[in-house]
N, C-alpha and C. Protein backbone atom coordinates (compact mmCIF):
# COMPACT_ATOMS: atom_id res chain seq x y z
N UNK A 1 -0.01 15.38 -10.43
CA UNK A 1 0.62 14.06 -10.43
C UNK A 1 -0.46 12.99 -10.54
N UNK A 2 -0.26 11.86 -11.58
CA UNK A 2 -1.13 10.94 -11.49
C UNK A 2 -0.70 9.79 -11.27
N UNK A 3 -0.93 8.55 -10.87
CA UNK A 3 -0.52 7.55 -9.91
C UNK A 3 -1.22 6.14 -11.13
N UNK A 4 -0.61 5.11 -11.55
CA UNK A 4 -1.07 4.08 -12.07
C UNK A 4 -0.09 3.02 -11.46
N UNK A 5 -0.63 2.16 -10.77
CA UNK A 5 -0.40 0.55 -10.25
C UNK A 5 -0.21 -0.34 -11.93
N UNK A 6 0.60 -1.34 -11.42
CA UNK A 6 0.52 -2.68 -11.92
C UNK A 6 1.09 -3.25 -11.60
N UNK A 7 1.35 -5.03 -12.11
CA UNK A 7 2.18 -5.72 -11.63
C UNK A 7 1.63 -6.81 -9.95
N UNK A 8 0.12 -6.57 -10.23
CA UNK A 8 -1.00 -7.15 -9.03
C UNK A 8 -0.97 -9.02 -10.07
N UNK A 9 -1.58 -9.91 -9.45
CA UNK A 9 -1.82 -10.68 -9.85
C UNK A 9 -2.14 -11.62 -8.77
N UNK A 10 -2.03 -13.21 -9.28
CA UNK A 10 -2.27 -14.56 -8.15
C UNK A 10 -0.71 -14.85 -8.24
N UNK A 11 -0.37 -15.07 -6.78
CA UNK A 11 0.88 -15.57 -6.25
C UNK A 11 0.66 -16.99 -5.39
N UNK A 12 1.60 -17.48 -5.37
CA UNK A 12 1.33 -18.54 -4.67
C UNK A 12 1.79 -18.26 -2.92
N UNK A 13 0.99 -18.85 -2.25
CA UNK A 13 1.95 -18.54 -0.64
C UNK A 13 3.14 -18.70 -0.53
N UNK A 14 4.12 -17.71 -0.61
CA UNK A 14 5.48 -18.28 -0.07
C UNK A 14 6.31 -17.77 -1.12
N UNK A 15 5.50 -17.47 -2.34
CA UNK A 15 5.87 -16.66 -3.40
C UNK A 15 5.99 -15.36 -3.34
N UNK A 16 6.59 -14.90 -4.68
CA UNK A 16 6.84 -12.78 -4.59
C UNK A 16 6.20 -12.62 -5.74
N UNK A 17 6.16 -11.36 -5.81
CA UNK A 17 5.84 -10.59 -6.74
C UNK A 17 6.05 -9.53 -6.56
N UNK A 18 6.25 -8.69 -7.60
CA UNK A 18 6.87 -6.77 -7.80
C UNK A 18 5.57 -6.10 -8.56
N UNK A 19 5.21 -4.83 -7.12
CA UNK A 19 4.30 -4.09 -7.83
C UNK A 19 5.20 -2.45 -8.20
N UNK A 20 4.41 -1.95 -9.30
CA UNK A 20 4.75 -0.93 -10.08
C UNK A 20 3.78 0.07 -9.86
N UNK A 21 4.24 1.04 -9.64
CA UNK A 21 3.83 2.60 -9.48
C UNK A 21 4.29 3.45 -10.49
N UNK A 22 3.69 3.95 -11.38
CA UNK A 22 4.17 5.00 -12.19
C UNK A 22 3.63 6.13 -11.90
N UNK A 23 4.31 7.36 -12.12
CA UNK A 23 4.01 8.85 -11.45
C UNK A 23 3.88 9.32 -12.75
N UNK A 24 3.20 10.64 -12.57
CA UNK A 24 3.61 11.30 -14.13
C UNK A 24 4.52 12.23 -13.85
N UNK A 25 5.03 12.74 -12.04
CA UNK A 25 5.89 13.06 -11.95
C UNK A 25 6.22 13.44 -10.68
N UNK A 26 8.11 13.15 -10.06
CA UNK A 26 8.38 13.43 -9.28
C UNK A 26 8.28 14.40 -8.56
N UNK A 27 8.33 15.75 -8.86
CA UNK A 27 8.45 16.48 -8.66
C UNK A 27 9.81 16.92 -7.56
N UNK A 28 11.22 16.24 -8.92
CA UNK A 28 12.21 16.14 -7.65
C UNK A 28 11.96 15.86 -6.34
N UNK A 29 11.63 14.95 -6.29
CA UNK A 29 11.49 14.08 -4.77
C UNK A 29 10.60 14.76 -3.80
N UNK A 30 9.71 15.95 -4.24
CA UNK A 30 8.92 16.76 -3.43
C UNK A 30 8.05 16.18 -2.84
N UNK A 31 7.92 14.82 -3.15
CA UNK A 31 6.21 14.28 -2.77
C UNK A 31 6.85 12.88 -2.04
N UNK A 32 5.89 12.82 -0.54
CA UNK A 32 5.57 11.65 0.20
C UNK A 32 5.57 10.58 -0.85
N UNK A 33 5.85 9.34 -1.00
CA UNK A 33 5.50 8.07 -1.32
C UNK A 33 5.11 6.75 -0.66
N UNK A 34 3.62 6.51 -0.75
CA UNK A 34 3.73 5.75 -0.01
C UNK A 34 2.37 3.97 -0.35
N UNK A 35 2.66 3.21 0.11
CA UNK A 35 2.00 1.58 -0.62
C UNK A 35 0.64 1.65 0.79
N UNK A 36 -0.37 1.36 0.12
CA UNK A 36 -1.59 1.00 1.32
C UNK A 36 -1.89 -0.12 0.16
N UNK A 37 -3.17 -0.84 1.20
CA UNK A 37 -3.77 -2.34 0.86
C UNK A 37 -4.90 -1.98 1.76
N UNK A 38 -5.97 -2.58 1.01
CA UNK A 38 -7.41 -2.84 1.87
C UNK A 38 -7.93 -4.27 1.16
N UNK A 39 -8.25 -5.15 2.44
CA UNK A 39 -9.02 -6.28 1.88
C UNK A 39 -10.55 -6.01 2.33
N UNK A 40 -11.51 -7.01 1.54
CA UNK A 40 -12.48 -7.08 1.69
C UNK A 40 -13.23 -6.83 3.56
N UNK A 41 -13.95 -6.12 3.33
CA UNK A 41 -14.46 -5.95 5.02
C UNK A 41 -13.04 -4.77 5.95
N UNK A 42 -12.31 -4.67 5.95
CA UNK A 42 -11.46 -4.41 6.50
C UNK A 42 -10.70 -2.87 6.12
N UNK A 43 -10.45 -2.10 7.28
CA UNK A 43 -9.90 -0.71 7.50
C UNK A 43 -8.53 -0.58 5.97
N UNK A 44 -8.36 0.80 5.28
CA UNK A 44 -6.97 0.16 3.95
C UNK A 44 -6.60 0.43 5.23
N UNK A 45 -5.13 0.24 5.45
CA UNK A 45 -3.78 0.15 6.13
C UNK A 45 -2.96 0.10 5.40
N UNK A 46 -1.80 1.19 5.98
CA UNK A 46 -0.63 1.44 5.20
C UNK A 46 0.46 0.22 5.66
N UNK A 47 1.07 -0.22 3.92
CA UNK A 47 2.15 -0.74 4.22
C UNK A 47 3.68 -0.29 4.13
N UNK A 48 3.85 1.01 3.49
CA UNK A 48 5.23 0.93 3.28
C UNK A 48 5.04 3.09 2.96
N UNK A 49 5.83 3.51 3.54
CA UNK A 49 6.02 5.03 3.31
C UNK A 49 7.50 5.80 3.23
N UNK A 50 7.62 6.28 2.27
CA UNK A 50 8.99 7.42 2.21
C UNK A 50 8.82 9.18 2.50
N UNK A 51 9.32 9.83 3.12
CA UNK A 51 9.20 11.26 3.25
C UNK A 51 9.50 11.75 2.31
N UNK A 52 9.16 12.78 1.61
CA UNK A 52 9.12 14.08 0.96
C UNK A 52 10.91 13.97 1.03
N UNK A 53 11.30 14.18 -0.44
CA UNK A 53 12.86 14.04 -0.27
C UNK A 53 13.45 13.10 0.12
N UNK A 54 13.13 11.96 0.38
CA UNK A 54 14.51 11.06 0.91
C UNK A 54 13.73 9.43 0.81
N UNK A 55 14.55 9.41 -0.60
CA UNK A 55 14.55 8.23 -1.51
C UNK A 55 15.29 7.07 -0.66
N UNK A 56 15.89 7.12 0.19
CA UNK A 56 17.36 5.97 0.40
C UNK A 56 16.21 4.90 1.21
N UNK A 57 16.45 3.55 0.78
CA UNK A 57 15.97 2.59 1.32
C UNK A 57 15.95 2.10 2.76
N UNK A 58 17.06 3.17 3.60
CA UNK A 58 17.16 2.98 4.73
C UNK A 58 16.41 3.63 5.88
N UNK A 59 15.30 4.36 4.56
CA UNK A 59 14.54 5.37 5.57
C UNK A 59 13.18 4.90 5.10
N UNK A 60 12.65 4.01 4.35
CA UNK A 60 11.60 3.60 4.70
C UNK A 60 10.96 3.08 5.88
N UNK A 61 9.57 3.24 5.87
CA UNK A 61 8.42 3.05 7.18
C UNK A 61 7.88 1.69 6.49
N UNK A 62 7.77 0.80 7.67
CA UNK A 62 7.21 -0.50 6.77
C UNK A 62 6.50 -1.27 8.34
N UNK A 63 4.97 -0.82 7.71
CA UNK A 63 4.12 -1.94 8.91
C UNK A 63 4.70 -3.41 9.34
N UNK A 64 4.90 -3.49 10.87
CA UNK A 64 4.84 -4.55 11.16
C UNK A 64 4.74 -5.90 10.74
N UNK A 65 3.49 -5.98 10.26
CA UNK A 65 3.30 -6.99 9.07
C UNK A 65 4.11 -7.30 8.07
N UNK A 66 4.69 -6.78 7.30
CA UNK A 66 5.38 -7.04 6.05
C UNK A 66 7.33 -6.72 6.36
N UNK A 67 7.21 -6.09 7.07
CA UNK A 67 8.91 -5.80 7.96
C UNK A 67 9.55 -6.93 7.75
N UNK A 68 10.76 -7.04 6.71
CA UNK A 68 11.90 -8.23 6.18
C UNK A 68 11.27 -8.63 5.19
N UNK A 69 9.79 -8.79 5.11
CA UNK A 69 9.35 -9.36 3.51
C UNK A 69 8.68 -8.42 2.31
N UNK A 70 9.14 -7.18 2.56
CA UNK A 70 8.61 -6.46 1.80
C UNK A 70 9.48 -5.69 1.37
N UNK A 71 9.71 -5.00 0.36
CA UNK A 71 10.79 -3.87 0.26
C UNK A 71 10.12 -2.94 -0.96
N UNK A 72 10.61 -1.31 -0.28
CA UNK A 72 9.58 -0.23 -1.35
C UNK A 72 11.10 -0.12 -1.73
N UNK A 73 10.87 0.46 -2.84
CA UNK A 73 12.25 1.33 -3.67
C UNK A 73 11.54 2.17 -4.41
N UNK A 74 12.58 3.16 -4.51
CA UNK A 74 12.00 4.40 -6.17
C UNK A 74 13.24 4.36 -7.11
N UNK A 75 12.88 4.87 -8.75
CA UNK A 75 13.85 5.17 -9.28
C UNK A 75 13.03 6.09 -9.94
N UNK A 76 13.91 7.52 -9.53
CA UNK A 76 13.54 8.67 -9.57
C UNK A 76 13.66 8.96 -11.30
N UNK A 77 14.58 8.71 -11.80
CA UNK A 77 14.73 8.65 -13.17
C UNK A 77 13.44 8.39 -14.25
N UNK A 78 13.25 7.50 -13.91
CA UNK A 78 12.01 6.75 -14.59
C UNK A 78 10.43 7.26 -13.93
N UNK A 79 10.65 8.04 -13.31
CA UNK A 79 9.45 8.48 -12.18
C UNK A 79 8.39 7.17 -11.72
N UNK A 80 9.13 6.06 -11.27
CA UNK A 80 8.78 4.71 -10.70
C UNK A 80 8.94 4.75 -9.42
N UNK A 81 7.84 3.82 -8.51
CA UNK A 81 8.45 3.43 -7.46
C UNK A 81 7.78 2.28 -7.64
N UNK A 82 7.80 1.40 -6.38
CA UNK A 82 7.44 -0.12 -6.63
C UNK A 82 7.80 -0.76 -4.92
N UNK A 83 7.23 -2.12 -5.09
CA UNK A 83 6.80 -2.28 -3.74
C UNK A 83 7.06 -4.01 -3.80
N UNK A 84 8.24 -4.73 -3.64
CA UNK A 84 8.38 -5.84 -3.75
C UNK A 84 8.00 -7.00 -2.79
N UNK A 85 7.41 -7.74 -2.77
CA UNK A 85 6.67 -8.53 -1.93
C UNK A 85 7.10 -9.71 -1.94
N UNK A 86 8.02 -10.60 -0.56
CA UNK A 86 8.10 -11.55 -0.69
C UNK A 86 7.47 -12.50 0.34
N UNK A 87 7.56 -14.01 0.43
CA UNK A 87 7.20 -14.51 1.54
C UNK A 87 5.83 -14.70 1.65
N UNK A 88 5.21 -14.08 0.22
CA UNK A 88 3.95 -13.99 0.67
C UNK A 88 2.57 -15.04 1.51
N UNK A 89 1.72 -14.52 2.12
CA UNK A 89 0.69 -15.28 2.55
C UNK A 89 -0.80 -14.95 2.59
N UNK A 90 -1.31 -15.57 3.23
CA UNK A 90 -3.07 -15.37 2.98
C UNK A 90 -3.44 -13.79 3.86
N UNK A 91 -2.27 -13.51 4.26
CA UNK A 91 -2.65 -12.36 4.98
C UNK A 91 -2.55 -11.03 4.35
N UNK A 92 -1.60 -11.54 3.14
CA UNK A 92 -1.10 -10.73 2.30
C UNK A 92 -2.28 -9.79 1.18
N UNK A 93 -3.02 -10.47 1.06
CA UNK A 93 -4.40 -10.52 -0.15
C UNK A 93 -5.25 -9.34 -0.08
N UNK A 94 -4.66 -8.49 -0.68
CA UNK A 94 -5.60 -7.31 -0.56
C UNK A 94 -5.87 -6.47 -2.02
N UNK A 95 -6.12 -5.71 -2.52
CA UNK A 95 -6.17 -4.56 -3.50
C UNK A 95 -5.14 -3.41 -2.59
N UNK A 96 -3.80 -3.39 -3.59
CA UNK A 96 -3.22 -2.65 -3.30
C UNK A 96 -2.70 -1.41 -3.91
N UNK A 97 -2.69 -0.30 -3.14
CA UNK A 97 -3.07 0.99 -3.59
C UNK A 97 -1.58 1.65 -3.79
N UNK A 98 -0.77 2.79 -4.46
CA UNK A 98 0.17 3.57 -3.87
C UNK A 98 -0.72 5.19 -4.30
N UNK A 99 0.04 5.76 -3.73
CA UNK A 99 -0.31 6.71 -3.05
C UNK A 99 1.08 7.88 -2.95
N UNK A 100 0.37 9.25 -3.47
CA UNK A 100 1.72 10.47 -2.60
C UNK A 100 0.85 11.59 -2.64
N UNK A 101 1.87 12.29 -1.72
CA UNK A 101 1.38 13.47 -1.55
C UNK A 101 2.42 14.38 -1.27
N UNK A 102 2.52 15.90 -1.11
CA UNK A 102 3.80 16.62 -1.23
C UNK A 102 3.49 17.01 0.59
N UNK A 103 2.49 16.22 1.63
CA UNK A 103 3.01 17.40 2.87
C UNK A 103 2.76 16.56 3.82
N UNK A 104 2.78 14.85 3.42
CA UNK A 104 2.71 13.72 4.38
C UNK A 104 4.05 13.70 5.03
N UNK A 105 3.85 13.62 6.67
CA UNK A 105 5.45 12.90 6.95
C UNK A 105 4.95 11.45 7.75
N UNK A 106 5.55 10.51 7.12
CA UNK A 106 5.15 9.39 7.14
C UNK A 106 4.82 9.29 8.56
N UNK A 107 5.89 9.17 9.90
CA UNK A 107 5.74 9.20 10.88
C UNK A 107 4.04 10.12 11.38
N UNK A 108 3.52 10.96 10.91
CA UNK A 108 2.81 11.15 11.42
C UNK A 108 1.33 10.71 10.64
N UNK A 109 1.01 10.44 9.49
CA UNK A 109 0.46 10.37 8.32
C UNK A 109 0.43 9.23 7.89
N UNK A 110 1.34 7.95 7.99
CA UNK A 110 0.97 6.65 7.41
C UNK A 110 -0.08 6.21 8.30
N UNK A 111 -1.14 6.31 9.07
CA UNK A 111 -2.02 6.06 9.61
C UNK A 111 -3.00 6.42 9.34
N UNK A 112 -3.00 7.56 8.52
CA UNK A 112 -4.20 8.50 8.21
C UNK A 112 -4.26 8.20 6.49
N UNK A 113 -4.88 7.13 6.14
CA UNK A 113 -5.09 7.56 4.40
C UNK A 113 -5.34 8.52 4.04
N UNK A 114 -6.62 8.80 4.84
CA UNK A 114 -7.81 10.07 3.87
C UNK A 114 -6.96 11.61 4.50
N UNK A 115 -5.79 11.86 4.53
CA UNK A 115 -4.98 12.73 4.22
C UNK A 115 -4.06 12.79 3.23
N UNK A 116 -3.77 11.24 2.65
CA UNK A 116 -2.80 11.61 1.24
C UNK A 116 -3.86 12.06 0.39
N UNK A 117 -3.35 12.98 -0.99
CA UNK A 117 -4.67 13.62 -2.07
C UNK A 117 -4.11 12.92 -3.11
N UNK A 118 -3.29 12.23 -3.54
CA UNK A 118 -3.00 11.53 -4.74
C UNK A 118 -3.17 9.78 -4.86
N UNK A 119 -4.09 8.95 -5.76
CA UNK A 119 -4.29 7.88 -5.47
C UNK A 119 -4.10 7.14 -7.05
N UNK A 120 -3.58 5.86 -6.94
CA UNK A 120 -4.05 5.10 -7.99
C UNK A 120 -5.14 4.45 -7.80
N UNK A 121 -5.42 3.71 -8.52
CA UNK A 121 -6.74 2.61 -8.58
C UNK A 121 -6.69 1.50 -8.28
N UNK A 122 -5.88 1.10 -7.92
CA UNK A 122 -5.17 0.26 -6.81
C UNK A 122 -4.90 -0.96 -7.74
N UNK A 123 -4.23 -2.36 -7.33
CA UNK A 123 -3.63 -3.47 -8.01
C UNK A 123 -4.71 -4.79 -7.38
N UNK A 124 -4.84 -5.80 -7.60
CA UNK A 124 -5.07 -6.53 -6.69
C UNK A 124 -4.09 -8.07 -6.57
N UNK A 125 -3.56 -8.17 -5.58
CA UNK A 125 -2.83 -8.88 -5.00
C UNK A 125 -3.83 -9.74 -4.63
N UNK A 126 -3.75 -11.66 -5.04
CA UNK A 126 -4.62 -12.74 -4.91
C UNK A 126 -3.45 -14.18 -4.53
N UNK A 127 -3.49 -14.16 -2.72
CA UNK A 127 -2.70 -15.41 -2.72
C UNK A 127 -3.32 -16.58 -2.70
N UNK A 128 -3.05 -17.38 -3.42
CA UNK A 128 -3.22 -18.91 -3.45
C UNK A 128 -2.13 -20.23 -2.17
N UNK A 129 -3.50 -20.79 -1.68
CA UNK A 129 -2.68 -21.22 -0.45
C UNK A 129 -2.93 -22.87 -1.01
């Protein structure tokens, strides 16, 4: 599986933007999905994770931070997922990564990057205040 971001750019504070994940493949829903961000100086941290199998929006994991202004979705069809960002702010500003793997369960694993094995090259997200 290979992982390509887009859809990074300059937003304004308070503004959205939709990032894009393309897979080269689902592997029928076999694989963890999940959004990290690292800014300059600072630990990546995960923002947003789905389990192995279970696409439904009601079972996403979503850091503190971004919880009501963020929303992950997949469309399995298109082997997409994506990571919509609203509300944004200066806190927001990072290079942002997605990420899967087939044996993450978010609950235990969105804390641990250097256990997912699949990475893009991440996006970079630039807010303007």
């Amino acid at each position: 599986v290979q992982l390509v971001e887009s859809g990074g750019g300059l937003v304004q504070a308070g503004g959205a933007l939709k990032l894009t994940c393309a897979t080269s493949d689902f592997a029928d829903g076999g694989y963890g999905l999940g959004w990290f961000r690292q800014a300059p100086g600072r630990e990546r941290e995960p923002v947003s994770c789905i389990n192995p199998g279970d696409a439904r929006d009601d079972s996403v994991w979503y850091a503190d931070s971004v919880k009501g202004r963020f929303v992950m979705s997949t469309d399995d069809a298109k082997n997409l997922f994506y990571l919509q960002l609203e509300d944004v702010n200066a806190e927001d500003e990072a290079l942002y990564y997605c990420a899967a793997d087939p044996y993450i369960i978010c609950q235990r694993d969105v804390g641990r990057w250097y256990v997912w094995g699949i990475w893009g090259q991440g996006t970079q997200v630039t807010v303007s205040t």
